[in-house]
Protein backbone atom coordinates (compact mmCIF):
# COMPACT_ATOMS: atom_id res chain seq x y z
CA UNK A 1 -17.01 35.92 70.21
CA UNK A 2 -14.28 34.78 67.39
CA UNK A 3 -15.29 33.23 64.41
CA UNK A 4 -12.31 31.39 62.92
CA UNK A 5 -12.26 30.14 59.02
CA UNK A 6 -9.82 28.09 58.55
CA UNK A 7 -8.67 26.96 54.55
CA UNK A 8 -5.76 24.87 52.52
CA UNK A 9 -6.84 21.11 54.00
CA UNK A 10 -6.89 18.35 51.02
CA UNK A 11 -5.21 15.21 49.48
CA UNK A 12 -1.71 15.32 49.09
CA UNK A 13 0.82 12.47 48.26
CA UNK A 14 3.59 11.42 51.23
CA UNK A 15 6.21 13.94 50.72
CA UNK A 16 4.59 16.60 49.51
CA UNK A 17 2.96 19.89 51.24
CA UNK A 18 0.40 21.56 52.30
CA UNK A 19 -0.15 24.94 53.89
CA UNK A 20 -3.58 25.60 56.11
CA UNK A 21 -4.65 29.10 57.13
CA UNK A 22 -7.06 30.13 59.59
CA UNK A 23 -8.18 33.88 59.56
CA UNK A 24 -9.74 35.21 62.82
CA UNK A 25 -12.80 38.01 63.20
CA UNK A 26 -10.88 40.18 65.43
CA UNK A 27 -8.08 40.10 67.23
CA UNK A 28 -6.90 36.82 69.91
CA UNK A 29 -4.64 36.22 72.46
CA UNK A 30 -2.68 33.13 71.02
CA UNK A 31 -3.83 31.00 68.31
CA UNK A 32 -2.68 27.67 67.25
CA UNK A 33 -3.46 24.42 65.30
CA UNK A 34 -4.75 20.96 66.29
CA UNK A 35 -5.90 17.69 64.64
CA UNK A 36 -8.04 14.74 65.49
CA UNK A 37 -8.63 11.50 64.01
CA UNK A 38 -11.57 8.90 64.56
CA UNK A 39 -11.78 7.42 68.17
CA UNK A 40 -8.30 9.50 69.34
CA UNK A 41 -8.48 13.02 71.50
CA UNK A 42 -7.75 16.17 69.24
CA UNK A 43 -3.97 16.63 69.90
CA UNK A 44 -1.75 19.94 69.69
CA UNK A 45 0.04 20.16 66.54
CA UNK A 46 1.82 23.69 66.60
CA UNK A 47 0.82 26.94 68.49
CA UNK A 48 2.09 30.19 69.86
CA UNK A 49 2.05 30.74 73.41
CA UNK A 50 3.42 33.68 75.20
CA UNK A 51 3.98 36.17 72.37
CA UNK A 52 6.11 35.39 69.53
CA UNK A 53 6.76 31.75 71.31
CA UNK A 54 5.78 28.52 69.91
CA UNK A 55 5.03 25.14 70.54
CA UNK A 56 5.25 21.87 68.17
CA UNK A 57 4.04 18.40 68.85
CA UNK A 58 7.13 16.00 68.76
CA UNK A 59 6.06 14.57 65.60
CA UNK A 60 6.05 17.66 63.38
CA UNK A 61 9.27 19.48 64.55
CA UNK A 62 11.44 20.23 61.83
CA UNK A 63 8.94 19.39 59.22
CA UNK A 64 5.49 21.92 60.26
CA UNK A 65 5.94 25.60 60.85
CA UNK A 66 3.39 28.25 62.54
CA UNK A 67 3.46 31.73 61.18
CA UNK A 68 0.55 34.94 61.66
CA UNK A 69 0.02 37.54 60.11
CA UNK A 70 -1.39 40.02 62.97
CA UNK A 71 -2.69 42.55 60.48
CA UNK A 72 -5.28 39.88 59.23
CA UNK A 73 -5.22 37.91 62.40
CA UNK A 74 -4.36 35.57 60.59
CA UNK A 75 -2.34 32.07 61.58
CA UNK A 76 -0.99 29.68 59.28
CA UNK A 77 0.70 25.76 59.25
CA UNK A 78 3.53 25.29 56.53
CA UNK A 79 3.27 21.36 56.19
CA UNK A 80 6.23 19.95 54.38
CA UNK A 81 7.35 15.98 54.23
CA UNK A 82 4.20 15.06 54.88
CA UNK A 83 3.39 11.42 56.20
CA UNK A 84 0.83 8.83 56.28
CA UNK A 85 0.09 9.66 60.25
CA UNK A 86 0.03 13.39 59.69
CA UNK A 87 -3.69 12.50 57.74
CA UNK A 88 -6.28 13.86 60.49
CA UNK A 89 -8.93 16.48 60.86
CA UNK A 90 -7.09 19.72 61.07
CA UNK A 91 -8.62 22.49 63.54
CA UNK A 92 -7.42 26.02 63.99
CA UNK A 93 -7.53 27.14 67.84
CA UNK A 94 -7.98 30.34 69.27
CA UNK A 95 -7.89 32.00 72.63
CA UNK A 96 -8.97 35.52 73.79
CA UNK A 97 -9.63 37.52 77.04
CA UNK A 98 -12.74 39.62 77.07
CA UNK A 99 -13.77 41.56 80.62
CA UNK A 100 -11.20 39.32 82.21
CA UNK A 101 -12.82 36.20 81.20
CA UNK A 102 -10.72 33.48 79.32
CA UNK A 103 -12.53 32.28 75.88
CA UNK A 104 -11.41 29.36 73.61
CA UNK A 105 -12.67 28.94 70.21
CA UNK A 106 -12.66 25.84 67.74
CA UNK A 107 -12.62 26.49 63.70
CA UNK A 108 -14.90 23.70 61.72
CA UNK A 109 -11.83 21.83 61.01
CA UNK A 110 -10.27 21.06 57.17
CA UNK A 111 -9.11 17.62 56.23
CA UNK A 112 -5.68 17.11 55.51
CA UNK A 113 -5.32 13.52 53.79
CA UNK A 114 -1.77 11.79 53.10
CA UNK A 115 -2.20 9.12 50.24
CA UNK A 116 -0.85 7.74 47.12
C-alpha cells in the first residue's frame, strides 16, 4: 500500500502560479499528476514514465513542470501562466510493483482554482 498526500492546490488569479506537491509513504515506481473536472474523465496532466522521462498533456507544455525529490518520494507540479481551463481537481498518481503485482494509487485530490 502507498498513501499519497498531496498539498499547494488553491485560488490563484490567471497568470499567476501555483506549485502542488504530493509526498509518497515509501518508495513508487513512477508517479505523476492528473485533474478532473465535473462530468469530464480525470485526464493526465504531467508524469514520469520510464525513469527520469516525462510526459505532459498538450495543454500544459511549456507552462507546467514535474520534478521529485526521491529522497522524500516526493513529486511536485510547477504551475506557471495559469489559465481559466487549467481550474480542476488536481490528483497526484502513483504506481508501484509489489511481488510482481502492478498497484496504482489515487491521492484525495487538491483544488486548483483560476479566477479573478
Amino acid at each position: 500500500q502507498v498513501q499519497l498526500v498531496e498539498s499547494g492546490g488553491g485560488l490563484v488569479q490567471p497568470g499567476g502560479s501555483l506549485r502542488l506537491s504530493c509526498a509518497a509513504s515509501g518508495s513508487t515506481f513512477s508517479m505523476g499528476w492528473y485533474r478532473q473536472t465535473p462530468g469530464k474523465q480525470r485526464e493526465l496532466v504531467a508524469r514520469f514514465t520510464n525513469g527520469a522521462s516525462t510526459v505532459y498533456a498538450d495543454s500544459v507544455k511549456s507552462r507546467f513542470t514535474i520534478s521529485r525529490d526521491n529522497a522524500k518520494n516526493t513529486v511536485y507540479l510547477q504551475m506557471n501562466s495559469l489559465k481559466p481551463e487549467d481550474t480542476a481537481v488536481y490528483y497526484c498518481n502513483a504506481v508501484k510493483v509489489t511481488n510482481g503485482v502492478l498497484g496504482t494509487y489515487w491521492g484525495q485530490g487538491t483544488q486548483v482554482t483560476v479566477s479573478s
